[in-house]
Protein backbone atom coordinates (compact mmCIF):
# COMPACT_ATOMS: atom_id res chain seq x y z
CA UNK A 1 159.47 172.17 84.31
CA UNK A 2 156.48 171.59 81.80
CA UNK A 3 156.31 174.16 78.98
CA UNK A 4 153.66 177.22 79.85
CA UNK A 5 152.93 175.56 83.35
CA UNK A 6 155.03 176.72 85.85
CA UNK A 7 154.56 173.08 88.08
CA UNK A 8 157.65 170.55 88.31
CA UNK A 9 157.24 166.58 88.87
CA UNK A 10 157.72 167.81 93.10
CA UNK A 11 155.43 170.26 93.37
CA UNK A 12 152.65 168.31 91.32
CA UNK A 13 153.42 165.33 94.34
CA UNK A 14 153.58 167.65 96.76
CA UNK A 15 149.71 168.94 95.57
CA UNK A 16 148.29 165.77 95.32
CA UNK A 17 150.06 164.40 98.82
CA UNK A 18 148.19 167.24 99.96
CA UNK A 19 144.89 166.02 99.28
CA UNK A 20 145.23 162.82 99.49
CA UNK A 21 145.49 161.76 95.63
CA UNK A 22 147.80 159.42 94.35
CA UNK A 23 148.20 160.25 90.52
CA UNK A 24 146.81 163.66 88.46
CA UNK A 25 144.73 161.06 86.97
CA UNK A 26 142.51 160.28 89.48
CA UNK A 27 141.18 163.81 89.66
CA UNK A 28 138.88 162.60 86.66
CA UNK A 29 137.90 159.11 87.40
CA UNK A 30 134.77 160.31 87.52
CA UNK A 31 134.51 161.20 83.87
CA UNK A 32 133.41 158.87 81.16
CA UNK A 33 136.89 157.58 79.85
CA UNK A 34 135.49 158.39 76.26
CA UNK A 35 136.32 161.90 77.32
CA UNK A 36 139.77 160.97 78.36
CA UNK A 37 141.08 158.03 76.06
CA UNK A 38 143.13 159.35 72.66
CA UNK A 39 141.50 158.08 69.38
CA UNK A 40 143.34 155.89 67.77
CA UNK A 41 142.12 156.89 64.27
CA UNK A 42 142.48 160.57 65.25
CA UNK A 43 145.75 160.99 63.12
CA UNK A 44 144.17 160.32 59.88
CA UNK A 45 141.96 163.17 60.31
CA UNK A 46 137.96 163.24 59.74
CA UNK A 47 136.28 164.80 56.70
CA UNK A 48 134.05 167.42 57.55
CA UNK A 49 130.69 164.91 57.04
CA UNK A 50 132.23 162.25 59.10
CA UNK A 51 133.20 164.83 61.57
CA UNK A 52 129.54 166.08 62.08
CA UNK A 53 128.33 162.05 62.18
CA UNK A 54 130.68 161.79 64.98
CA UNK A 55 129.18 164.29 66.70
CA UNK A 56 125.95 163.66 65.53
CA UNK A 57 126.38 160.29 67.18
CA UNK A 58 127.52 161.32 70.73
CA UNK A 59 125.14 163.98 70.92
CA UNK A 60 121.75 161.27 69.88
CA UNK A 61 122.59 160.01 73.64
CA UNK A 62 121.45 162.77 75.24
CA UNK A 63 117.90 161.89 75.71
CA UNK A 64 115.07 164.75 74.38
CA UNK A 65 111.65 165.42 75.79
CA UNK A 66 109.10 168.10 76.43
CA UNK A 67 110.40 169.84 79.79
CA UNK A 68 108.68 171.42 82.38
CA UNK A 69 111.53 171.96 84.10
CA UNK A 70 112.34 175.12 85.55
CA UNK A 71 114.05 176.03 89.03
CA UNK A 72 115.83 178.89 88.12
CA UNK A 73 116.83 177.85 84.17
CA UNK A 74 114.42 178.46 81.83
CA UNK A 75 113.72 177.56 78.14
CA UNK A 76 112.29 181.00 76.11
CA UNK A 77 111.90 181.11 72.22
CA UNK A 78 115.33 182.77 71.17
CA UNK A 79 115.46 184.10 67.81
CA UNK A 80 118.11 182.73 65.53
CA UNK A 81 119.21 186.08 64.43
CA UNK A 82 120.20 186.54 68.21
CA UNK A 83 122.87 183.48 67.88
CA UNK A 84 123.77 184.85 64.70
CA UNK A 85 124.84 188.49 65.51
CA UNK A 86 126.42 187.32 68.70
CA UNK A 87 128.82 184.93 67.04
CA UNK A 88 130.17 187.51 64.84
CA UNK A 89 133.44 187.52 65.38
CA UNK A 90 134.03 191.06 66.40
CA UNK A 91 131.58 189.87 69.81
CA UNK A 92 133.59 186.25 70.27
CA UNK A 93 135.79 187.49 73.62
CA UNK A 94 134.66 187.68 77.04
CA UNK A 95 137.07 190.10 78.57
CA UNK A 96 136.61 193.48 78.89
CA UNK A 97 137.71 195.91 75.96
CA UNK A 98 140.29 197.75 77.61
CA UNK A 99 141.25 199.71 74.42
CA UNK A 100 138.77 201.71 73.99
CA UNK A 101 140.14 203.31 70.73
CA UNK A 102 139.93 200.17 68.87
CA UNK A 103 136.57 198.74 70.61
CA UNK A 104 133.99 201.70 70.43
CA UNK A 105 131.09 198.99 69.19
CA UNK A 106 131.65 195.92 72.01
CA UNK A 107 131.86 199.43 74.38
CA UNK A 108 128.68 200.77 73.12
CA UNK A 109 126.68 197.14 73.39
CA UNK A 110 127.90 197.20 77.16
CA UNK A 111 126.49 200.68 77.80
CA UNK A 112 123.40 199.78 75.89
CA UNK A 113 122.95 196.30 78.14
CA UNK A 114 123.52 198.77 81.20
CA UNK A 115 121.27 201.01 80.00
CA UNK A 116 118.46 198.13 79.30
CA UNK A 117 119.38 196.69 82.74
CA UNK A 118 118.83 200.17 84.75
CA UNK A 119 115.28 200.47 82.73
CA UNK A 120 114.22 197.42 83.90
CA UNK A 121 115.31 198.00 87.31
CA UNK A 122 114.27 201.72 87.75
CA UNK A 123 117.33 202.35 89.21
CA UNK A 124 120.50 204.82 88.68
CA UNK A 125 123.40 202.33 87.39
CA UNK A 126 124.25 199.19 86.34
CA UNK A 127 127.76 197.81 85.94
CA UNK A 128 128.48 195.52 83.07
CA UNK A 129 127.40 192.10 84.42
CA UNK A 130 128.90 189.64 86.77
CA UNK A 131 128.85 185.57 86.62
CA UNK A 132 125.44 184.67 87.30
CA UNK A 133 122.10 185.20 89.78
CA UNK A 134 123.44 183.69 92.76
CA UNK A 135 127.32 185.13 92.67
CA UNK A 136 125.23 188.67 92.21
CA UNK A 137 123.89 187.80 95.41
CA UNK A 138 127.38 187.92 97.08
CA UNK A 139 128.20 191.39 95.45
CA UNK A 140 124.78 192.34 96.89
CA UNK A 141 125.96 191.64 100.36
CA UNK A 142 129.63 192.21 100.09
CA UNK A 143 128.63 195.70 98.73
CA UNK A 144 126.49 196.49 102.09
CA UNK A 145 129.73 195.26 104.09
CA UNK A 146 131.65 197.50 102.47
CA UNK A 147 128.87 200.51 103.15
CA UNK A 148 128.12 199.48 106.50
CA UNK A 149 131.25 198.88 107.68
CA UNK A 150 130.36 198.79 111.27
CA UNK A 151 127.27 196.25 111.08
CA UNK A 152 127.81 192.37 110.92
CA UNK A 153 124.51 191.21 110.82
CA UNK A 154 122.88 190.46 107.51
CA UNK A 155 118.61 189.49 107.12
CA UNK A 156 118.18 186.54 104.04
CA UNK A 157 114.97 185.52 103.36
CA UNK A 158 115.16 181.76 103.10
CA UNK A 159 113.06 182.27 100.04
CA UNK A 160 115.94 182.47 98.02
CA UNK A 161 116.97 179.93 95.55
CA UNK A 162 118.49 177.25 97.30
CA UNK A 163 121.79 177.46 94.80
CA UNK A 164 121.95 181.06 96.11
CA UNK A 165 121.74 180.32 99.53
CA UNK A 166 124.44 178.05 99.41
CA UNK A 167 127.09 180.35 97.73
CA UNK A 168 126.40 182.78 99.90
CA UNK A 169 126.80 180.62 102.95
CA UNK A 170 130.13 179.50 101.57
CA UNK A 171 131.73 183.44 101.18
CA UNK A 172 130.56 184.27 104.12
CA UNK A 173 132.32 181.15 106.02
CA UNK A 174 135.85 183.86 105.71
CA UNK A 175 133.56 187.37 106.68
CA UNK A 176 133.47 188.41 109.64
CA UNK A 177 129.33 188.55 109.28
CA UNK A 178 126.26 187.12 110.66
CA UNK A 179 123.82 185.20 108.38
CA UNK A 180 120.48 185.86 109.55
CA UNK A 181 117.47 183.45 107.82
CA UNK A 182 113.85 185.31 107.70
CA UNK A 183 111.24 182.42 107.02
CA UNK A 184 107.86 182.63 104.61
CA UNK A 185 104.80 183.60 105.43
CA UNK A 186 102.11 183.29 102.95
CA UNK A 187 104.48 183.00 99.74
CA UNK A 188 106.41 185.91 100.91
CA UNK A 189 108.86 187.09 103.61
CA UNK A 190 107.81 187.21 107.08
CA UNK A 191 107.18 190.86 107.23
CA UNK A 192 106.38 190.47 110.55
CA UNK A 193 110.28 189.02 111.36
CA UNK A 194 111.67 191.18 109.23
CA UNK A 195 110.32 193.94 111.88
CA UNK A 196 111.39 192.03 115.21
CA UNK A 197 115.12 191.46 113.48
CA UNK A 198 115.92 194.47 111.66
CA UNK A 199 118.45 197.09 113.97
CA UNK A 200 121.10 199.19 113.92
CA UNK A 201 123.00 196.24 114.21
CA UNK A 202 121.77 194.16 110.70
CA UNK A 203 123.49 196.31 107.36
CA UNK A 204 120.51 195.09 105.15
CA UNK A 205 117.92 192.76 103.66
CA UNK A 206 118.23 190.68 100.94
CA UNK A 207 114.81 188.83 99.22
CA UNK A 208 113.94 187.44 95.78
CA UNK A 209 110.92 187.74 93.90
CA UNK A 210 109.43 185.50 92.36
CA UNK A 211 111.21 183.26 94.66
CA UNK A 212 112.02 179.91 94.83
CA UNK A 213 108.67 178.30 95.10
CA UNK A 214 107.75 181.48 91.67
CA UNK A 215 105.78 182.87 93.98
CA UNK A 216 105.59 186.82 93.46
CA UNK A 217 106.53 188.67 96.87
CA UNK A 218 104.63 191.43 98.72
CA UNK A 219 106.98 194.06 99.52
CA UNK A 220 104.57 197.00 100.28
CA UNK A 221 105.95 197.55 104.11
CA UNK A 222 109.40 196.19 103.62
CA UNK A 223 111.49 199.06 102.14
CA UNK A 224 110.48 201.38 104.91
CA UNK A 225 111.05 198.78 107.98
CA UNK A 226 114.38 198.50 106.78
CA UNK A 227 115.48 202.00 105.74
CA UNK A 228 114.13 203.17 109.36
CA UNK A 229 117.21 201.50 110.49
CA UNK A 230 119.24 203.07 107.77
CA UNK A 231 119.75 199.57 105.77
CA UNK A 232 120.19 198.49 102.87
CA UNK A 233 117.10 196.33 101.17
CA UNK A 234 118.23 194.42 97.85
CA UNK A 235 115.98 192.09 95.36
CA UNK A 236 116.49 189.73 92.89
CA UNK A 237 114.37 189.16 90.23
CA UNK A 238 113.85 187.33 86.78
CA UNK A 239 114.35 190.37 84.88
CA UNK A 240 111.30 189.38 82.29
CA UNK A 241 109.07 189.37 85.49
CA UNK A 242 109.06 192.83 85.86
CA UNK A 243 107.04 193.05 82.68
CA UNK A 244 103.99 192.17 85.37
CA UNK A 245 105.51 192.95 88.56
CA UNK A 246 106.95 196.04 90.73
CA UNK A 247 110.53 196.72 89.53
CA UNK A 248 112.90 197.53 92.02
CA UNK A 249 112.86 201.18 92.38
CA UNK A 250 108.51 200.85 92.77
CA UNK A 251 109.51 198.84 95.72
CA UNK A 252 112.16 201.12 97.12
CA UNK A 253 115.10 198.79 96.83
CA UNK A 254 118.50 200.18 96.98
CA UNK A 255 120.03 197.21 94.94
CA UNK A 256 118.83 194.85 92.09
CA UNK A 257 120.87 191.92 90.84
CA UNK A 258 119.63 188.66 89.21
CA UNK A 259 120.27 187.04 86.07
CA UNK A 260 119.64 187.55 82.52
CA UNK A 261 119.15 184.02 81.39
CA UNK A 262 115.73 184.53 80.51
CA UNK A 263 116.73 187.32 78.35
CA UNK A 264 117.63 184.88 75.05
CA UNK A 265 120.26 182.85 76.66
CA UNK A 266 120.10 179.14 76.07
CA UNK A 267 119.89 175.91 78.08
CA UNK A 268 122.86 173.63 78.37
CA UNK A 269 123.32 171.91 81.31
CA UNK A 270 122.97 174.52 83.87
CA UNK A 271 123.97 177.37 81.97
CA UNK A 272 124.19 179.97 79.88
CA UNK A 273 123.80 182.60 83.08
CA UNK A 274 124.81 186.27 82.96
CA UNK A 275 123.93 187.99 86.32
CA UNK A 276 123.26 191.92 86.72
CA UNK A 277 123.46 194.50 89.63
CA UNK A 278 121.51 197.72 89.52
CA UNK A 279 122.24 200.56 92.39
CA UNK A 280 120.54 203.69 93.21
CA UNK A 281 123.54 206.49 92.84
CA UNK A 282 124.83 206.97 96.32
CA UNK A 283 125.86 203.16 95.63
CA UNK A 284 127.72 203.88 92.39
CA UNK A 285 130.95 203.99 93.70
CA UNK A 286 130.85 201.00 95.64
CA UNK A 287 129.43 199.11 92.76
CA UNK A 288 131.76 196.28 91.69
CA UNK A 289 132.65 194.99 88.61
CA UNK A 290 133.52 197.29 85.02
CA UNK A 291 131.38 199.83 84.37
CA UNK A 292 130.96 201.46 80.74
CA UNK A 293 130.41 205.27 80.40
CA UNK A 294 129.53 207.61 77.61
CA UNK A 295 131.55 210.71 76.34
CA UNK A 296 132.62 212.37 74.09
CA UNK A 297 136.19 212.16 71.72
CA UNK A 298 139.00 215.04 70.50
CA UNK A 299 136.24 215.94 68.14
CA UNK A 300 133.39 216.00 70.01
CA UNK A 301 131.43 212.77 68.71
CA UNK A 302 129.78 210.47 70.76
CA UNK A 303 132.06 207.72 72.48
CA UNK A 304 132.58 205.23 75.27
CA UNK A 305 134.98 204.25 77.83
CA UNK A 306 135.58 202.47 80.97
CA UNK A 307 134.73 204.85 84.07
CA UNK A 308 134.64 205.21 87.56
CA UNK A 309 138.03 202.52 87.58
CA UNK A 310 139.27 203.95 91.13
CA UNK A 311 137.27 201.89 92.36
CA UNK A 312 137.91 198.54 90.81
CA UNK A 313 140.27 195.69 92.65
CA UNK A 314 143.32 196.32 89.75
CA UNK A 315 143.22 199.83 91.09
CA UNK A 316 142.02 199.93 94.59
CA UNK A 317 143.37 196.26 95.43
CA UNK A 318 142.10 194.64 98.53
CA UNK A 319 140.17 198.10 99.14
CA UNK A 320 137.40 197.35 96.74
CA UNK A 321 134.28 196.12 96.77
CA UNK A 322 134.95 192.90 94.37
CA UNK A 323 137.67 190.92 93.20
CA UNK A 324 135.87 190.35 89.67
CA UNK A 325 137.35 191.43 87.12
CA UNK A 326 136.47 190.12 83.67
CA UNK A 327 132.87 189.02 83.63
CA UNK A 328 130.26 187.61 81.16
CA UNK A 329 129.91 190.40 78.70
CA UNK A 330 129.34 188.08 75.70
CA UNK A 331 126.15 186.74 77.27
CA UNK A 332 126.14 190.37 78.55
CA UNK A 333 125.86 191.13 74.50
CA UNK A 334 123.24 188.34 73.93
CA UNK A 335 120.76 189.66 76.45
CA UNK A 336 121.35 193.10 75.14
CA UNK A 337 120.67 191.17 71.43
CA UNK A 338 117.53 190.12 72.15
CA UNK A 339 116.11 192.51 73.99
CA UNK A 340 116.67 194.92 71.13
CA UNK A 341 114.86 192.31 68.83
CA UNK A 342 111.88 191.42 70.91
CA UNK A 343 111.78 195.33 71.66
CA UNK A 344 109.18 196.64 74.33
CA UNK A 345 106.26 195.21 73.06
CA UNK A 346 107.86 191.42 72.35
CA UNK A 347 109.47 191.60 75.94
CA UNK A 348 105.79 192.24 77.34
CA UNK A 349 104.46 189.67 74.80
CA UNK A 350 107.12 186.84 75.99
CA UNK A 351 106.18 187.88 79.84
CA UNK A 352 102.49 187.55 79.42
CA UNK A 353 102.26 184.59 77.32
CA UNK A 354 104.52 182.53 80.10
CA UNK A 355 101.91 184.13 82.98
CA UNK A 356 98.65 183.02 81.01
CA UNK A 357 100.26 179.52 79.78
CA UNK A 358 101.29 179.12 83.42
CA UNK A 359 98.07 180.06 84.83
CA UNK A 360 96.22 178.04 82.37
CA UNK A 361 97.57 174.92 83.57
CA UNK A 362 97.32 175.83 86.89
CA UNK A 363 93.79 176.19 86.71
CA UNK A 364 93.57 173.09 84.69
CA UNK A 365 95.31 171.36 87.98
CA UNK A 366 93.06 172.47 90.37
CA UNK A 367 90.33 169.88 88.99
CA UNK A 368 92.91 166.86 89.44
CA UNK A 369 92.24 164.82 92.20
CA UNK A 370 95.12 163.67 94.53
CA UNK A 371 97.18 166.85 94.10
CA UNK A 372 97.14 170.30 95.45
CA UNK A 373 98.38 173.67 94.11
CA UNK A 374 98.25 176.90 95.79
CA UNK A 375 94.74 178.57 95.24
CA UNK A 376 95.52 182.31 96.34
CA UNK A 377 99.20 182.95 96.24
CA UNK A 378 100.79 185.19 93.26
CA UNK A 379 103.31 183.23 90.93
CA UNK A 380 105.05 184.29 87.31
CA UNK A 381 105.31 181.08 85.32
CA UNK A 382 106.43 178.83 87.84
CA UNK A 383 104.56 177.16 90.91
CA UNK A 384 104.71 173.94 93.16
CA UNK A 385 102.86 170.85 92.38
CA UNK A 386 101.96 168.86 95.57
CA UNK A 387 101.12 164.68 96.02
CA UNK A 388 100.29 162.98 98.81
CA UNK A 389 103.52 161.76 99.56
CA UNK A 390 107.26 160.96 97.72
CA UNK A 391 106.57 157.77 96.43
CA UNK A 392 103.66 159.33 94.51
CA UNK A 393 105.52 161.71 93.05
CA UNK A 394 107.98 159.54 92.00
CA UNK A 395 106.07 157.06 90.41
CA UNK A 396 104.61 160.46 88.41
CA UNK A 397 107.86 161.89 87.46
CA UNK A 398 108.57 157.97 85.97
CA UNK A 399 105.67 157.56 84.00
CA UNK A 400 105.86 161.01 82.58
CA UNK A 401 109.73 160.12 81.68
CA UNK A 402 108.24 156.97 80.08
CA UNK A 403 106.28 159.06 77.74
CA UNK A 404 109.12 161.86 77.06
CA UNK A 405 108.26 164.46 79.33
CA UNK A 406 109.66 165.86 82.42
CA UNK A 407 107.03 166.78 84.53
CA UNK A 408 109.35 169.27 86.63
CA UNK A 409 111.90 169.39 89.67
CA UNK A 410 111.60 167.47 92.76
CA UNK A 411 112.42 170.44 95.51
CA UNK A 412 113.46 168.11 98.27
CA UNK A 413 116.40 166.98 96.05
CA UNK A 414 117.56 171.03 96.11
CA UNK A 415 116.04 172.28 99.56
CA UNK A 416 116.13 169.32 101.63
CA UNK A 417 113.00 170.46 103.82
CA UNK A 418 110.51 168.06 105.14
CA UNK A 419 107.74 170.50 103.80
CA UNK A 420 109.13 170.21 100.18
CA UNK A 421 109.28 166.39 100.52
CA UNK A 422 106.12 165.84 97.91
CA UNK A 423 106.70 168.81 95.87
CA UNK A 424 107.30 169.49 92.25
CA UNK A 425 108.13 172.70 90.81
CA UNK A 426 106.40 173.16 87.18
CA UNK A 427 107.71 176.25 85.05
CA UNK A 428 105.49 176.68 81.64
CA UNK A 429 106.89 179.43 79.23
CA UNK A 430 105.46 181.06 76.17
CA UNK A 431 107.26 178.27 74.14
CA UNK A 432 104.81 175.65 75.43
CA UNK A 433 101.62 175.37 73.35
CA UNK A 434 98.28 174.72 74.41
CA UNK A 435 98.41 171.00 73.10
CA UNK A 436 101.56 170.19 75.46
CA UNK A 437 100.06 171.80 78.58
CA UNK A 438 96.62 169.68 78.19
CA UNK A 439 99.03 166.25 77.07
CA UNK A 440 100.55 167.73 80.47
CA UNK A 441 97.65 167.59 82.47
CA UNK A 442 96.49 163.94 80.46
CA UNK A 443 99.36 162.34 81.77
CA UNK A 444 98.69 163.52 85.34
CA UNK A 445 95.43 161.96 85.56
CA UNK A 446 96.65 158.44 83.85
CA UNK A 447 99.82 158.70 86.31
CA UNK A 448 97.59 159.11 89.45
CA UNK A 449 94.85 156.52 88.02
């Protein structure tokens, strides 16, 4: 048996027999061996200056550029002091505070992200974060199965990000449900579909806004179509969109989730995500996931604890909503950070600046032959660029690589849809300055010359 790991020689065989691998190794061929080979020198040890050369040197071959990209990750101006408080060591853990005797602060900067999160939302509760945007997506709909019990039919509008679409379609490959895909009409959900499919038979509706094309949705008639069939109806939103838009209680949703990435959480390589789930109080108790409550101690002061725990999977077992359990409460804590830095007026600040930088360029487009964006349709900061055909595009995104920039994400690559086939997806924020978004616009015209 190897120490900690309760696997012997057989049973490691018996694994990889079972998936047709010959040797543990294999399992990372596919990683740079730099990764995986032992340093010779490694035994002497590294002064702390060679150390950060070292580093240094690896980390010059990632190659650096103005991005454009956005697609569901998006680069915001974080404040250092954000980084700073969050790495103080009292914050460095993940996992829940369980004592609460000894962890009244990391308690009290949950409450306060719930607290931010149900302001933003308009609803009644928020529970103290789960993985990311599109795993929120799953609570979403798992938490209507477990309401609506004797409906199997689910509405999705195939809005959604892609990446969300496909994690839900993998959970519900094991649920006894019905996935149900509402197309777009006009930038938003068919309204019109959502009328002929909604029943007594479908538990709910799930949309996003600003979708995936960062289009801004139009859900003036939804709510009521699918509460008159006692439903659910959940959104998910950038929460630094609702700055500018409808939050989710002005357009009568039941459930908000999304992520808080955009709320001072940085880029690197996909990540850091922290998603969120908002319900209006008849939900509460089918919420999943830890939620943080305020009381009072033996003395009477102010305090915090873990509530409502009946409910949870280490209580209820296979009776409860979710099987989370730990979450992302340190990014949880770095939302909750910065939004106490930026305050109210910074948040609406950061929100407007990425709409008017956006917008600016997408005006700016508009006069660029050989290219097309959409004249009428509502969008945040983000909004499809579209050529005349793939090989266009891709000789664009090559010469704007040549000069450092990357010009945005190819949606074909993500959505696989003939009508995305010529179609990049541009995200400006309020980091971008004016002199990037006209270099932007510069390079277009000698790309398409």
């Amino acid at each position: 048996m190897y120490t900690y790991v309760p696997h012997s020689l057989d049973q490691v065989q018996h694994m990889l027999d079972a998936i047709g691998v010959k040797k543990v190794s294999d399992l990372f061929s596919h990683i740079d061996g730099i990764f995986l080979s032992s340093n010779e020198d490694s035994s002497k040890g590294m002064s702390e200056e060679e150390l950060r050369r070292y580093f240094e040197k690896i980390a010059n071959k990632n190659k650096r550029g103005l991005s454009f990209l956005g697609f569901g990750i998006y680069s915001h101006i974080i404040p250092s002091a954000v980084n700073a408080l969050a790495s103080l060591p009292q914050f460095v853990t993940s996992y829940t505070p369980y004592q609460a005797e000894t962890s009244q602060g990391y308690l009290q900067a949950i409450f306060e992200f719930q607290s931010y999160i149900t302001t933003l939302t308009g609803l009644d509760v928020a529970n103290a974060s789960l993985y990311d945007g599109h795993s929120a997506a799953v609570e979403a709909i798992n938490l209507m199965c477990h309401t609506q019990k004797k409906r199997k039919k689910v509405l999705i509008s195939s809005t959604l990000h892609p990446f969300t679409i496909i994690v839900i379609t993998t959970w519900a490959v094991l649920q006894d449900i019905e996935l149900i895909y509402v197309g777009m009409c006009r930038g938003s959900v068919d309204v019109d579909r959502v009328k002929e499919l909604m029943s007594e038979e479908v538990m709910g509706l799930l949309v996003q806004s600003p979708n995936r094309y960062g289009f801004i949705e139009d859900y003036s008639e939804v709510a009521s179509i699918v509460h008159s069939h006692k439903g659910l109806f959940a959104i998910s939103s950038d929460p630094l969109s609702v700055a500018l838009q409808k939050n989710a209680r002005q357009w009568g949703a039941d459930i908000a989730i999304g992520d808080t990435q955009t709320l001072g959480l940085p880029l690197a390589f996909g990540g850091a995500t922290c998603g969120y789930m908002s319900v209006d109080s008849p939900l509460m108790r089918k919420i999943p996931g830890r939620i943080v409550g305020q009381t009072v101690d033996m003395e009477g002061k102010r305090a915090f604890c873990l509530t409502l725990q009946a409910r949870e999977q280490h209580i209820t077992r296979y009776r409860s909503t979710s099987n989370i359990c730990s979450n992302h409460a340190h990014f949880a804590l770095t939302s909750t950070i910065y939004l106490a830095l930026v305050g109210d007026a910074g948040f609406k600040e950061v929100a407007k600046q990425s709409y008017d930088k956006a917008h600016y360029l997408h005006s700016e487009l508009q006069k660029v032959e050989h290219v097309v964006v959409s004249g009428t349709i509502a969008f945040f900061c983000e909004f499809p660029l579209v050529f005349e055909s793939v090989k266009v595009m891709e000789s664009v995104i090559k010469y704007f690589l040549s000069k450092g920039v990357y010009i945005g994400v190819p949606l074909y690559k993500f959505t696989h849809s003939l009508e995305d086939s010529a179609t990049l997806l541009v995200a400006v924020t309020e980091k971008h300055t004016k002199e990037e978004i006209d270099l932007f616009v510069t390079l277009l015209k000698e790309a398409l010359q």
